[in-house]
Protein backbone atom coordinates (compact mmCIF):
# COMPACT_ATOMS: atom_id res chain seq x y z
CA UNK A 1 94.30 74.56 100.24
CA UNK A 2 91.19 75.77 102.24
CA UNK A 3 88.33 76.94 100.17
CA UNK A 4 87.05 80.03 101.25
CA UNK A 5 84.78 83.15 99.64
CA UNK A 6 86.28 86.68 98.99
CA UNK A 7 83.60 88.94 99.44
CA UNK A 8 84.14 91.79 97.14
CA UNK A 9 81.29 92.11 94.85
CA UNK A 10 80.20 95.44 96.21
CA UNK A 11 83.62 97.14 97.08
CA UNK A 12 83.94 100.61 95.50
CA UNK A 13 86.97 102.89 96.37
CA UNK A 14 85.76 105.88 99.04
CA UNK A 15 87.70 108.42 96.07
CA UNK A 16 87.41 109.62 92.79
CA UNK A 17 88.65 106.85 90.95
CA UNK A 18 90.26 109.33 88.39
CA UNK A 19 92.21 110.93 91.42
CA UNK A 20 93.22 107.57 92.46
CA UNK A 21 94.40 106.84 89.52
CA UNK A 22 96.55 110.22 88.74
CA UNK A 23 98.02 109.94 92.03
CA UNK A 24 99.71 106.48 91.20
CA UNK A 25 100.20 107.57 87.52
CA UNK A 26 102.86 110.35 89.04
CA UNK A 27 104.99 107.88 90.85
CA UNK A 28 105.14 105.54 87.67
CA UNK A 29 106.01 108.41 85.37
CA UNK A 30 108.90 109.71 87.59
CA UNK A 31 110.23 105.81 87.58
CA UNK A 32 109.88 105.45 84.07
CA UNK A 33 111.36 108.53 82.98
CA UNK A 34 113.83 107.72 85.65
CA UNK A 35 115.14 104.69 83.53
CA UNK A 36 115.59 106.91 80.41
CA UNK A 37 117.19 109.94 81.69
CA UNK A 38 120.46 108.30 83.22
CA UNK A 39 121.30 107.26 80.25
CA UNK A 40 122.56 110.60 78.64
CA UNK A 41 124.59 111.74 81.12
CA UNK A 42 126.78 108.50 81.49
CA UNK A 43 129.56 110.68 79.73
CA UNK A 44 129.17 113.17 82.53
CA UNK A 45 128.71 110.91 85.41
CA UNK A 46 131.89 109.02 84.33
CA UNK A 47 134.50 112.06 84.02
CA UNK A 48 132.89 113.33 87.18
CA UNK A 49 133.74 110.33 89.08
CA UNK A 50 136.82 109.77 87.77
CA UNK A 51 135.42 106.38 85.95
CA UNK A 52 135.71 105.12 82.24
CA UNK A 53 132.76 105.01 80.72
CA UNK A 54 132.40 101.21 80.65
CA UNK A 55 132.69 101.19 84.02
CA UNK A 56 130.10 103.91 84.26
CA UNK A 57 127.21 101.96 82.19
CA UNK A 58 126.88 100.01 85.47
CA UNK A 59 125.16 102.88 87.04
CA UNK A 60 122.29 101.41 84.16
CA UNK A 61 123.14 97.64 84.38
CA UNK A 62 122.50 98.00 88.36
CA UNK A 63 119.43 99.51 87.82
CA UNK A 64 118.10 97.24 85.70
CA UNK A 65 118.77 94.00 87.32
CA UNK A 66 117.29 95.31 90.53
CA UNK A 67 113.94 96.38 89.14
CA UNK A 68 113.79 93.04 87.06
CA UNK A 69 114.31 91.59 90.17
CA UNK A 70 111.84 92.68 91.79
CA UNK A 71 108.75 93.02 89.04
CA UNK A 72 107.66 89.28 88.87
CA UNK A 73 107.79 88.94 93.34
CA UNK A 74 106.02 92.51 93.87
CA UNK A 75 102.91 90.35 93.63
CA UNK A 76 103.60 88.05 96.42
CA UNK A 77 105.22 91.32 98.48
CA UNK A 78 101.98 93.29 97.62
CA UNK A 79 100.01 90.40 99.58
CA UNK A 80 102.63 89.50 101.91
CA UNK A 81 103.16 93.17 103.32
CA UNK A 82 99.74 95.00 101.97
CA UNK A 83 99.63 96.34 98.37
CA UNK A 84 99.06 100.30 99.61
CA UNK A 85 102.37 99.33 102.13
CA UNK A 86 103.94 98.09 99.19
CA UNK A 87 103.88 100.58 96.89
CA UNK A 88 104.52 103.92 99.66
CA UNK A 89 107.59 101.73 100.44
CA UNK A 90 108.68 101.44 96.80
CA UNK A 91 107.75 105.49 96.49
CA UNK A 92 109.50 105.72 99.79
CA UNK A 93 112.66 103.65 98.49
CA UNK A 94 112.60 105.00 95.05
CA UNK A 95 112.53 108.61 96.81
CA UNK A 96 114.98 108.53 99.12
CA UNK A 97 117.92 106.71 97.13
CA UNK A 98 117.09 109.38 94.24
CA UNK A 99 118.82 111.46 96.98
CA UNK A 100 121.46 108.92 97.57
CA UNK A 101 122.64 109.25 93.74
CA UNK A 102 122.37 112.60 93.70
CA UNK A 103 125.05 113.10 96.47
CA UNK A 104 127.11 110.31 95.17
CA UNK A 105 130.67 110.54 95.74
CA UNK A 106 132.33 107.88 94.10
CA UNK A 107 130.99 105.27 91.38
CA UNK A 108 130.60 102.16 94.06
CA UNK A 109 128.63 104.77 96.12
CA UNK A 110 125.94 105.47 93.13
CA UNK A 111 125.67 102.23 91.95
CA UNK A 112 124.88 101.04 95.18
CA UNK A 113 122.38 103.82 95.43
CA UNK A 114 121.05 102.96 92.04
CA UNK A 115 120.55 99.17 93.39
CA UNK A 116 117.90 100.24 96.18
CA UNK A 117 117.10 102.55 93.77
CA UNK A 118 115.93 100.10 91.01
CA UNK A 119 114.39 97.59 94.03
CA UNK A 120 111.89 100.34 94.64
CA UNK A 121 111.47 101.30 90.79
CA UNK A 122 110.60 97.75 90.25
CA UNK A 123 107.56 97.61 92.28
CA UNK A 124 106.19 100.64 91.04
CA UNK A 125 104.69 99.48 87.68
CA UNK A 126 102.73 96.42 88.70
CA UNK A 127 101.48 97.72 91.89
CA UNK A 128 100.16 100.77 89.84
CA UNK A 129 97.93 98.21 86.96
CA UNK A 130 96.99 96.22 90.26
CA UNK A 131 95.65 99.13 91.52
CA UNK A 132 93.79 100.51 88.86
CA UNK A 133 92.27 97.65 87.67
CA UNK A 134 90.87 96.79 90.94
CA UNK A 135 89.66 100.91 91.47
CA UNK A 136 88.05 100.51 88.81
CA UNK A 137 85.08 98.57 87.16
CA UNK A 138 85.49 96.13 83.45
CA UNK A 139 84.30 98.91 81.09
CA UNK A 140 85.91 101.67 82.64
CA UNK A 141 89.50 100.38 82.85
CA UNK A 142 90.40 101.02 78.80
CA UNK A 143 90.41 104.72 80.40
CA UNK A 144 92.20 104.11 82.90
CA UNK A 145 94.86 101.96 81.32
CA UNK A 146 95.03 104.61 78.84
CA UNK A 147 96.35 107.33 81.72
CA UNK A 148 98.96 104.20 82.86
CA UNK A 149 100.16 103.62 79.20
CA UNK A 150 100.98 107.25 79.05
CA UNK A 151 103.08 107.17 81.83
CA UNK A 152 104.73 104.30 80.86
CA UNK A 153 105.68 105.36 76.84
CA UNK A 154 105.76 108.58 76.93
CA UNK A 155 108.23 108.57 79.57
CA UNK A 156 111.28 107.69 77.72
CA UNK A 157 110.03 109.60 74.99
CA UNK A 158 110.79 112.80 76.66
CA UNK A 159 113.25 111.71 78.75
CA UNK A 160 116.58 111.89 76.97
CA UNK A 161 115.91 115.57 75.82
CA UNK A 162 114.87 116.60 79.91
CA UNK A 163 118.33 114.58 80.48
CA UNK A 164 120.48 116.12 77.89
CA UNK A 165 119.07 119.65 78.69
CA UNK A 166 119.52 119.20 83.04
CA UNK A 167 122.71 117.74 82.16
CA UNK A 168 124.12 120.73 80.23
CA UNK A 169 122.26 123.61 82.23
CA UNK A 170 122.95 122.17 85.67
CA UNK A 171 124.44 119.11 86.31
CA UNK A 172 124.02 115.52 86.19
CA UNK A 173 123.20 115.14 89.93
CA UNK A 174 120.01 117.35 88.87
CA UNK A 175 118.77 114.46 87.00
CA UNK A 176 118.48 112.38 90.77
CA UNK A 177 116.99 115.29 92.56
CA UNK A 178 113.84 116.24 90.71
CA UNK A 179 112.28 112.68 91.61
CA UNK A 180 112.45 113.94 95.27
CA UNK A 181 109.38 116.83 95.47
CA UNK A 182 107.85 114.46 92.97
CA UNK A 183 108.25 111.21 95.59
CA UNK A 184 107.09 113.44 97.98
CA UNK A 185 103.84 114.50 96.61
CA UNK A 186 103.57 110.99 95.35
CA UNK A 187 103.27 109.58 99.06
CA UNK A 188 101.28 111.87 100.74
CA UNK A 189 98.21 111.20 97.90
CA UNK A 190 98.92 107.76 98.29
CA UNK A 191 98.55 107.97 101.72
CA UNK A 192 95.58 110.13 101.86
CA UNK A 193 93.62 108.35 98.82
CA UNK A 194 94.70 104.84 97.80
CA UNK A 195 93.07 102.00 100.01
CA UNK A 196 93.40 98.44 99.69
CA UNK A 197 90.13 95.72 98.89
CA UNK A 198 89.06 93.70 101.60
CA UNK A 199 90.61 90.95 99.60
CA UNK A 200 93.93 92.47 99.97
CA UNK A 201 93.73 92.65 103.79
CA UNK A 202 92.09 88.76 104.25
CA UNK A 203 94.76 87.14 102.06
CA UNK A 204 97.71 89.34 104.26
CA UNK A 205 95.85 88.05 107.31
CA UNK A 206 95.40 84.75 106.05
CA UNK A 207 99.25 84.17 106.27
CA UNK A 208 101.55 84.03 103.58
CA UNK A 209 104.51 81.24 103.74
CA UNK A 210 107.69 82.17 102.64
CA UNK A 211 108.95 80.74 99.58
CA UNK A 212 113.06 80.53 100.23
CA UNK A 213 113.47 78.36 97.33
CA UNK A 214 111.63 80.04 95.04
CA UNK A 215 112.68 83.65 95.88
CA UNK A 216 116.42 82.38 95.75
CA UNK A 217 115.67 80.83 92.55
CA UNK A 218 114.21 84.34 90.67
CA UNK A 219 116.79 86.59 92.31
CA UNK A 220 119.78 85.08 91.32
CA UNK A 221 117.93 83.27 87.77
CA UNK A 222 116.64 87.24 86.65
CA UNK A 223 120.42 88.72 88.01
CA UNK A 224 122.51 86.60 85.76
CA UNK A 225 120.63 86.48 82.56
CA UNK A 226 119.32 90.45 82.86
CA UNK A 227 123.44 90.69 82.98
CA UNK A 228 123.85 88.73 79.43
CA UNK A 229 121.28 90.81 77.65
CA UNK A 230 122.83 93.93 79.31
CA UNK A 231 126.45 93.21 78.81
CA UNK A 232 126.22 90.71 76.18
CA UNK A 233 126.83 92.96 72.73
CA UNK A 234 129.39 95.03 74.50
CA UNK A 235 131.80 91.57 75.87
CA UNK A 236 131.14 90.12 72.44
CA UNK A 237 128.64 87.39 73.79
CA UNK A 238 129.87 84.10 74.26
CA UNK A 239 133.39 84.83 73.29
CA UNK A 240 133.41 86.30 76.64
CA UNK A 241 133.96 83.94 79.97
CA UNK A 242 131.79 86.02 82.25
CA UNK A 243 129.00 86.28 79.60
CA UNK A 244 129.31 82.27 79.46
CA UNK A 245 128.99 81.83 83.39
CA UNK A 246 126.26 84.08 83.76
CA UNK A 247 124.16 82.38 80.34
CA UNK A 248 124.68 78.78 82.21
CA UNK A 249 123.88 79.59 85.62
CA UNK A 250 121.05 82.08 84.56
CA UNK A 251 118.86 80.28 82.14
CA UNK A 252 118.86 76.58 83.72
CA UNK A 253 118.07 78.68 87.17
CA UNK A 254 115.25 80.45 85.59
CA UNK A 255 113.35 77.37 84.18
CA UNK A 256 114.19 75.37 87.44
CA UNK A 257 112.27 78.04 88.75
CA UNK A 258 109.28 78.01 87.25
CA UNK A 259 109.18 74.19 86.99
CA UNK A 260 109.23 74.80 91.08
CA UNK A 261 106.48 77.93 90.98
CA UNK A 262 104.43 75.58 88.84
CA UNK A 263 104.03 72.73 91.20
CA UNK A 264 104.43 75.02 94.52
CA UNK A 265 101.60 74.97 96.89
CA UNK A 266 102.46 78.62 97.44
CA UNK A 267 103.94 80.30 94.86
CA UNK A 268 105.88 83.65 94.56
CA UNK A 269 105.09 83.94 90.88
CA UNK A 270 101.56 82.01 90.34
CA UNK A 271 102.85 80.84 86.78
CA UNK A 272 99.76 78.88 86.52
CA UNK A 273 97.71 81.60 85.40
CA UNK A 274 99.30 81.62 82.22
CA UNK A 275 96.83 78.26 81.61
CA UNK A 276 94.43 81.22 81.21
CA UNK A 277 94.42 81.91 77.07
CA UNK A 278 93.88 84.93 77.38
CA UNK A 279 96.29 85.54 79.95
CA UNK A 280 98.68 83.62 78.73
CA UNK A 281 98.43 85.20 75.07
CA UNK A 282 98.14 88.64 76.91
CA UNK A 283 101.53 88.05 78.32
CA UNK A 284 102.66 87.03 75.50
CA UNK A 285 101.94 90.28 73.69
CA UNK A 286 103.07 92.41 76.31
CA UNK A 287 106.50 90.78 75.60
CA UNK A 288 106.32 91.49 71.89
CA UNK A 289 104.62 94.88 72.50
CA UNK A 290 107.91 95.85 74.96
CA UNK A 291 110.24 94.22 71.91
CA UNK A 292 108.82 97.15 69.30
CA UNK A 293 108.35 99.62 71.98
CA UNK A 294 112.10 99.64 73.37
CA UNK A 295 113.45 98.71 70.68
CA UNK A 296 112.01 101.39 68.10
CA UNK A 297 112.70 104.07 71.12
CA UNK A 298 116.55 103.04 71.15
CA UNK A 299 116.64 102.24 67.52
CA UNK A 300 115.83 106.27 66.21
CA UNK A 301 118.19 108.12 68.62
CA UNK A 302 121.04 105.66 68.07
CA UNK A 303 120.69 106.45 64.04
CA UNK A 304 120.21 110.07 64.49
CA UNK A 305 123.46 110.13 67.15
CA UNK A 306 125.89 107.52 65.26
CA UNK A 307 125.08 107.93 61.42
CA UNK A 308 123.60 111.66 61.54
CA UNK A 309 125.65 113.24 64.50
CA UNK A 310 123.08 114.62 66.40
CA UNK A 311 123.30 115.34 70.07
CA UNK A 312 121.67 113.37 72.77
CA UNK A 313 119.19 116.63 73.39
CA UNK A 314 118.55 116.73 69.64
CA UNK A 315 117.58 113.40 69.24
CA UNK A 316 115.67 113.34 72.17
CA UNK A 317 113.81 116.11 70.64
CA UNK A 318 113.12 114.71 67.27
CA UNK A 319 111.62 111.68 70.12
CA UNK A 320 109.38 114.15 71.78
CA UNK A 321 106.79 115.10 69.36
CA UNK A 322 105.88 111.52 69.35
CA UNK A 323 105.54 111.14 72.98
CA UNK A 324 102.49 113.81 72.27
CA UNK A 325 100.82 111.54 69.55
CA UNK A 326 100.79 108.87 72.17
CA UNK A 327 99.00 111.35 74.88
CA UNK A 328 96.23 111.66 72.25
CA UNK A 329 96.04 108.45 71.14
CA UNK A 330 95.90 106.72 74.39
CA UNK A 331 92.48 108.52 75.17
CA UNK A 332 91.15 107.33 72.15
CA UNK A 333 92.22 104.08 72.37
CA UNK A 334 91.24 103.62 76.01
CA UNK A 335 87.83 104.57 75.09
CA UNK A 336 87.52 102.44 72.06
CA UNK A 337 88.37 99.51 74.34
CA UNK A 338 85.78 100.45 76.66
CA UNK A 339 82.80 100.27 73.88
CA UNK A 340 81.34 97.26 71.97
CA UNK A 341 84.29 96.66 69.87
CA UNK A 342 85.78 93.32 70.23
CA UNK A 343 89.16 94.20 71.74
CA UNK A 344 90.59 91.43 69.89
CA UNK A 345 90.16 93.33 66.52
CA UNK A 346 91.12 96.53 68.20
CA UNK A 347 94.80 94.60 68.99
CA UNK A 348 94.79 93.03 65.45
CA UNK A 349 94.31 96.96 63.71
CA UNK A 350 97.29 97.60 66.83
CA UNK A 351 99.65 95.47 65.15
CA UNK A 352 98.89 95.62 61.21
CA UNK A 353 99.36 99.39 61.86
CA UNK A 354 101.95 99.30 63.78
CA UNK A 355 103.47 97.13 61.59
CA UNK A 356 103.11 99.05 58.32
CA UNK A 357 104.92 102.04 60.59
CA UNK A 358 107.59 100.33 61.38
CA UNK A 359 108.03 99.45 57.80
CA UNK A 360 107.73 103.28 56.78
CA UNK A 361 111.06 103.52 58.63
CA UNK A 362 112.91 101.78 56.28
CA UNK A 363 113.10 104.76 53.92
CA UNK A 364 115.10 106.89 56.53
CA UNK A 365 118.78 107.42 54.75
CA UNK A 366 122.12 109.58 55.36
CA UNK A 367 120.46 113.12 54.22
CA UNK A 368 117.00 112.59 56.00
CA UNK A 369 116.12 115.92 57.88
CA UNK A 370 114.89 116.64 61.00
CA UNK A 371 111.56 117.79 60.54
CA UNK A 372 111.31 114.46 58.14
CA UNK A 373 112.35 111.76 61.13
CA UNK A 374 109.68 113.98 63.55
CA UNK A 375 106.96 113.09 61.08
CA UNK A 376 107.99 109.59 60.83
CA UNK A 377 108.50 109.31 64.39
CA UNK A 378 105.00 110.34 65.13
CA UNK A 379 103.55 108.08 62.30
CA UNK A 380 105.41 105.15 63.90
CA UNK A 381 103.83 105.13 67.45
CA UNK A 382 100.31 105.79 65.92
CA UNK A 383 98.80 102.63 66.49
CA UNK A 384 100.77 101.17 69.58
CA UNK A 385 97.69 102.21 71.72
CA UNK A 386 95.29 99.79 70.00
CA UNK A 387 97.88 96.96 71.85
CA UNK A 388 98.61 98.39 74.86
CA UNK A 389 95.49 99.88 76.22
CA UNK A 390 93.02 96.37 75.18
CA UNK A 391 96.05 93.70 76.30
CA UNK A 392 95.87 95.46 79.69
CA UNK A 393 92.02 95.11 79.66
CA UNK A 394 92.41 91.74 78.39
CA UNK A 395 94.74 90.52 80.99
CA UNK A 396 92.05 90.42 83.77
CA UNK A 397 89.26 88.99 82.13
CA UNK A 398 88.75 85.38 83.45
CA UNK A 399 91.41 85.85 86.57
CA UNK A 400 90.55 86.33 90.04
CA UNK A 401 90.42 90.12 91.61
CA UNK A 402 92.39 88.25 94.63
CA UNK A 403 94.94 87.81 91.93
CA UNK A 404 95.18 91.21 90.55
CA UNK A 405 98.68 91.70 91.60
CA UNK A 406 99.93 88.42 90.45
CA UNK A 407 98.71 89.68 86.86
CA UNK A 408 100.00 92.96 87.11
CA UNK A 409 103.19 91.50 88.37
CA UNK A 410 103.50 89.29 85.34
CA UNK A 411 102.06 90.86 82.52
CA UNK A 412 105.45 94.16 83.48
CA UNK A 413 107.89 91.84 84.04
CA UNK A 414 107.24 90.65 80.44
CA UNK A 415 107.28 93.57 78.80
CA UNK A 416 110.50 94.73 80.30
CA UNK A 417 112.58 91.51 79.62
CA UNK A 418 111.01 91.59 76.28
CA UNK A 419 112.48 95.22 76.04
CA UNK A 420 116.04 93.71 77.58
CA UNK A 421 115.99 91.06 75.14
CA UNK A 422 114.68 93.38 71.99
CA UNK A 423 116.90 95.94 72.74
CA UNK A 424 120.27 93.69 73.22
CA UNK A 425 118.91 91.36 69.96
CA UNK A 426 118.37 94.56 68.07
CA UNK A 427 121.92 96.01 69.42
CA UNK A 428 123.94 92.81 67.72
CA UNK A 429 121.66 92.81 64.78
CA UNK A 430 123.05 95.89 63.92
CA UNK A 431 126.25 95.07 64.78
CA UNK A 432 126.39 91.99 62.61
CA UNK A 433 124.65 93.83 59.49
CA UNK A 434 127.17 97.07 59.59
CA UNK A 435 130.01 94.41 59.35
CA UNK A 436 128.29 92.72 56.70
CA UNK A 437 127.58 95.63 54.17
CA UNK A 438 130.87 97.00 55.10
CA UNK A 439 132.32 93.97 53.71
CA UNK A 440 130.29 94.24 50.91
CA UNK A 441 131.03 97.98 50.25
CA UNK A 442 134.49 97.55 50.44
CA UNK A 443 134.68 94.30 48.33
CA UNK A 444 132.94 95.94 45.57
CA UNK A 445 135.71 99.01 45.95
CA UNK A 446 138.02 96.34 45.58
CA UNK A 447 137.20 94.98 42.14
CA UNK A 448 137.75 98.37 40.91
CA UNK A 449 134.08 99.73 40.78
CA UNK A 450 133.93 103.11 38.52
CA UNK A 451 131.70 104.66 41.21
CA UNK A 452 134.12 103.88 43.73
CA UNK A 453 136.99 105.14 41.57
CA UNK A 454 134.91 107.91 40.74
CA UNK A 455 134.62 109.00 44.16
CA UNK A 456 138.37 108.30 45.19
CA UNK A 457 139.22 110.81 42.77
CA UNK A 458 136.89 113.53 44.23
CA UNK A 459 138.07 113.18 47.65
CA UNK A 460 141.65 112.88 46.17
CA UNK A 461 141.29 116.19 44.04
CA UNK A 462 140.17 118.34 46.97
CA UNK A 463 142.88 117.53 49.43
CA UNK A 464 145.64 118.55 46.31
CA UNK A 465 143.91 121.57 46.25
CA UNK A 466 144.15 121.75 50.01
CA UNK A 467 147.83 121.49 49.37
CA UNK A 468 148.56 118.16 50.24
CA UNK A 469 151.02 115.92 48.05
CA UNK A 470 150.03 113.12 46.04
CA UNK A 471 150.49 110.07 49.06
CA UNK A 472 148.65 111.86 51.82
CA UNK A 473 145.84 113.49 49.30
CA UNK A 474 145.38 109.63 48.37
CA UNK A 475 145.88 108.10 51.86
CA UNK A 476 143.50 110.84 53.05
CA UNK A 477 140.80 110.11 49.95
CA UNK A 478 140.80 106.23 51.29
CA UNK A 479 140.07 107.01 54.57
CA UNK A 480 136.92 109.88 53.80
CA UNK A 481 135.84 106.76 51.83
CA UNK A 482 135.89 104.18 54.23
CA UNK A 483 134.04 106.91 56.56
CA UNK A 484 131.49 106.76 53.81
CA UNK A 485 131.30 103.46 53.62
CA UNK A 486 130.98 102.73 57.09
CA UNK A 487 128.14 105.55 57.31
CA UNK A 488 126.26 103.82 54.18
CA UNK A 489 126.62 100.50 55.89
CA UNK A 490 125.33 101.61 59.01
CA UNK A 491 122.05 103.19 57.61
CA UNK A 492 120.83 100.00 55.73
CA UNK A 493 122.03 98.36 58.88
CA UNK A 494 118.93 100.66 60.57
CA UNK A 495 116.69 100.14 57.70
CA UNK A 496 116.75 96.55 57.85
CA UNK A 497 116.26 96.27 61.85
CA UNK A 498 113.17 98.48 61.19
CA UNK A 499 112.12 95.71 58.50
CA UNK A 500 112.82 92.34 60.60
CA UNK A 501 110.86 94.45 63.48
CA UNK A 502 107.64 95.23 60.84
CA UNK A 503 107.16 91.49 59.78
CA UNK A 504 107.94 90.22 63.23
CA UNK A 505 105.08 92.38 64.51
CA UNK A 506 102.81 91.87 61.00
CA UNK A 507 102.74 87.57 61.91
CA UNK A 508 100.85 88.41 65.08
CA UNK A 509 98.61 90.19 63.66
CA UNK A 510 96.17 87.64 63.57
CA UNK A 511 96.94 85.93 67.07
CA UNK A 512 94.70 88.18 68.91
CA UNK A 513 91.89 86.02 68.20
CA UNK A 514 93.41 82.72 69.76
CA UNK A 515 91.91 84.44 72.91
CA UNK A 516 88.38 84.54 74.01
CA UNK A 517 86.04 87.54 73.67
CA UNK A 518 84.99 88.88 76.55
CA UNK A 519 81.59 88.77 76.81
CA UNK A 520 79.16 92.09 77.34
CA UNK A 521 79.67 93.18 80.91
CA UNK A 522 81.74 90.07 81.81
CA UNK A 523 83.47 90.65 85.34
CA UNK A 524 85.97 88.53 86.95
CA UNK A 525 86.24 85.49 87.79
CA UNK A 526 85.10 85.23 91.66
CA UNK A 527 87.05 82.13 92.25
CA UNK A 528 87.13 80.37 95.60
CA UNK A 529 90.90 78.85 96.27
C-alpha cells in the first residue's frame, strides 16, 4: 500500500467545538431513545394492527439487526461516501422512515419501515464518537465523551416512561413522529456546523475498493446470530430448528469474516487495530460495560413489571431518577479523565464501584417500595461514568486520526452486541433459575413443610369464609400458593442475576492496567499507511 503523509497536525474545526458537539449529541439521543421507547407500546402496536404480539416483537428484532448491521461498516461508509455525508444521510434516513412507521398501515409495512429505520440508527453512534474525538483535542475529549455518554445511557433511562405516557395520552404512532422536528433540526446544524478533516476528504479521494466479500460476509454473519440472541429465549434456543440454522450459518460466517478482514488489503472492518492493547482491551470493556449497562436497564423494569405489577410508565419512572445521576456524573467523570489521573485507575474505581452496586441489588424482595428501588436505582449507575467516559478516551490513544471512524465503528458495535448477548444471557438465566427454585419451593411443600401447611391453611380459611365449600376453598388455597411460590422464585431469580452480574464486573476490576498509560499530552499516532 502506498505510503503517504496526512497532514493534520494543525486542523481545528471553524466552530465552537461544544456546539459541534451538541448538535450531533441531539441526533444520537433521539436514536437511542428511539430503541427504548418501541418497546412499551408493542401491546398497542399489535392490537392496532391486527397482529399477535409475537409477531409484533419483530417491529424490535428488525430494528435491531439493521443497526447491528450497519455499526461495524459505518467506518468504511464514513470514508467511502464522506463522514459529514454519512451521518446527514443516516439523520436523513433515520428521519424520514420515523415518518414511515408512524403512518404504518399494516405490520409488514412498519417493519419494513423500521428496517431503513434501524440502517440509519446504526450509523448514528459511531459517526457521532468519530466526530467528536477528531473536533476535539486529547485532554479535552473526557468532556466531550461525557455529553456523548449522556446521550447514549440516559436515553433508555427515560425512555420507557416518555413511551408509556405518549402511548396512553396519544397514541403509539406519536412515539415515531416526535423524532421528525428533532431530525430536522438535527440536519440543518449538521449542515451548517459539522465539517470533515482534510484526512477525511484525501482518503475519500484516494479511492476506496469495494469489499463484496467482506460486506456479504458481516451482513448476513451479524443478521443471523443478532436473530439467535433476539429470538433465542423466546423459541427455547436450540430446541428450536430456526434458532439452529441461524446459530450454524451465523457464527462460522462471522469468524470467516474476520479471518478475511484480518488478512484483507482493504478492509471494511480494520480488525487489526485490535493488536493495539489498549484498543483491543478498550473494546473489550465496552463489551462488558454494554453487558451491565443493558442488562441492569432491562433487569429492574422486568422485576418491578412481572414480580411487583407495576406498569410500564411506573417502572420507567422508578428508571428515571437514575438517568439524572448519570447527567451529573458524566460531567464529573469527563473532567476527571481530562486531569492527571491515570485513566486506568479511574476505570478500575468504575468497576469496583460499579460492582459493589450491582451487588446492593441483591437485597431487593417482594415488598420493596418504590421510593426504595429509586434509591437503589440511582446508587447502581453511580460509578458507570468512571468506565465509560476514560474507555472512550482510551480508545484513541496510539491509533491513527485517519482511523477515527474505524474506532468509533468498533468500539459501538461492541457494546451493543455485548448488550444483545447480556440481555438474551441474562433473559434465560432467569428463566432457568425461576424453574429451579420453583422446583425447590414446591418440593419442600411436598414433604409436608409446617410453613407450607401453615400457609395452606390461611389461604384455605379465608376462601370458607368467602363462602366457598371445602374442595374449591382447598383447590383455590393451592393455587394462591403456587402464585406465591412462583413470585418468591422469581425474586431470588432477580437477586441472583444481580449477583453473577457484580462478580462478573468485580474480576475486571484490575484489567484496566493490562493497557498502557497514556503519557502527559500524548496525541495520536500520525501513522503513514
Amino acid at each position: 500500500m502506498q505510503q503517504r503523509a496526512i497532514p493534520h497536525g494543525d486542523w481545528k474545526p471553524s466552530h465552537n467545538p461544544w456546539v459541534v458537539a451538541m448538535t450531533v449529541t441531539l441526533a444520537t439521543f433521539m436514536e437511542v431513545l428511539d430503541s427504548s421507547i418501541a418497546n412499551v407500546s408493542l401491546p398497542h402496536i399489535a392490537g392496532s394492527l391486527g397482529a399477535t404480539y409475537n409477531e409484533a416483537t419483530w417491529v424490535l428484532t428488525s430494528y435491531l439487526v439493521s443497526s447491528a448491521i450497519v455499526l461495524p461498516i459505518s467506518g468504511w461508509l464514513s470514508t467511502v461516501i464522506g463522514r459529514k455525508r454519512f451521518y446527514m444521510l443516516c439523520v436523513t434516513l433515520f428521519t424520514a422512515c420515523s415518518f414511515l412507521c408512524g403512518i404504518a398501515t399494516s405490520l409488514p409495512m412498519l417493519i419494513i419501515a423500521r428496517v431503513l429505520q434501524g440502517a440509519g440508527g446504526g450509523g448514528l453512534q459511531p459517526s457521532e464518537q468519530a466526530i467528536l474525538a477528531d473536533t476535539f483535542p486529547v485532554e479535552k475529549r473526557g468532556m466531550a465523551f461525557s455529553m456523548y455518554g449522556m446521550a447514549v445511557v440516559v436515553a433508555p433511562a427515560v425512555g420507557p416512561t416518555l413511551g408509556g405516557w405518549i402511548t396512553d395520552n396519544f397514541s403509539w404512532h406519536w412515539i415515531f413522529f416526535i423524532n421528525i422536528p428533532v431530525g430536522l433540526l438535527s440536519l440543518f446544524l449538521t449542515h451548517r456546523l459539522v465539517e470533515d478533516p482534510p484526512w477525511i476528504e484525501q482518503e475519500r479521494h484516494s479511492g476506496v475498493k469495494i469489499d463484496y466479500i467482506g460486506l456479504a460476509l458481516i451482513v448476513i454473519g451479524v443478521a443471523c446470530f443478532q436473530i439467535v440472541l433476539d429470538k433465542g429465549q423466546e423459541k427455547d434456543w436450540f430446541a428450536s430448528p430456526l434458532i439452529t440454522v441461524f446459530f450454524s450459518i451465523g457464527l462460522p460466517t462471522l469468524v470467516a469474516f474476520f479471518l478475511w478482514e484480518w488478512y484483507h488489503e482493504d478492509p471494511i472492518v480494520d480488525v487489526r487495530l485490535l493488536k493495539n492493547r489498549n484498543f483491543g482491551t478498550a473494546v473489550f470493556f465496552s463489551f462488558t460495560l454494554g453487558i451491565v449497562l443493558f442488562g441492569s436497564t432491562v433487569l429492574i423494569p422486568e422485576f418491578l413489571q412481572t414480580s411487583l405489577g407495576y406498569t410500564a410508565e411506573r417502572a420507567g419512572m422508578a428508571l428515571s431518577p437514575g438517568g439524572f445521576v448519570l447527567m451529573l456524573m458524566m460531567p464529573i467523570a469527563g473532567r476527571l479523565t481530562g486531569t492527571k489521573i491515570d485513566p486506568r485507575l479511574l476505570v478500575a474505581i468504575g468497576f469496583l464501584g460499579t460492582s459493589a452496586t450491582l451487588h446492593l441489588m441483591t437485597i431487593i424482595y417482594l415488598g420493596i417500595d418504590f421510593r426504595t428501588m429509586v434509591i437503589l436505582r440511582m446508587i447502581q449507575v453511580v460509578f458507570m461514568p468512571l468506565i465509560f467516559v476514560p474507555i472512550s478516551t482510551l480508545n484513541y490513544i496510539g491509533v491513527p486520526r485517519e482511523k477515527n471512524n474505524q474506532v468509533s465503528g468498533l468500539s459501538n458495535f461492541a457494546r451493543n452486541m455485548g448488550g444483545a448477548i447480556g440481555t438474551s444471557l441474562l433473559t434465560t438465566f432467569l428463566s432457568r433459575q425461576d424453574q429451579t427454585h420453583l422446583h425447590t419451593f414446591i418440593e419442600q411443600a411436598n414433604r409436608s413443610d409446617s410453613n407450607f401447611q401453615q400457609m395452606l391453611n390461611g389461604f384455605k380459611s379465608a376462601f370458607l369464609s368467602q363462602g366457598f365449600d371445602a374442595v374449591s376453598a382447598t383447590s383455590k388455597a393451592m393455587h394462591m400458593a403456587y402464585q406465591v411460590f412462583a413470585q418468591q422464585a422469581s425474586a431470588l431469580s432477580f437477586e441472583n442475576s444481580f449477583w453473577v452480574m457484580s462478580v462478573i464486573v468485580l474480576c475486571l476490576s484490575p484489567l484496566p492496567f493490562i493497557m498502557r498509560r497514556p503519557r502527559p499530552g500524548e496525541q495520536q499516532a500520525r501513522a503513514m499507511h
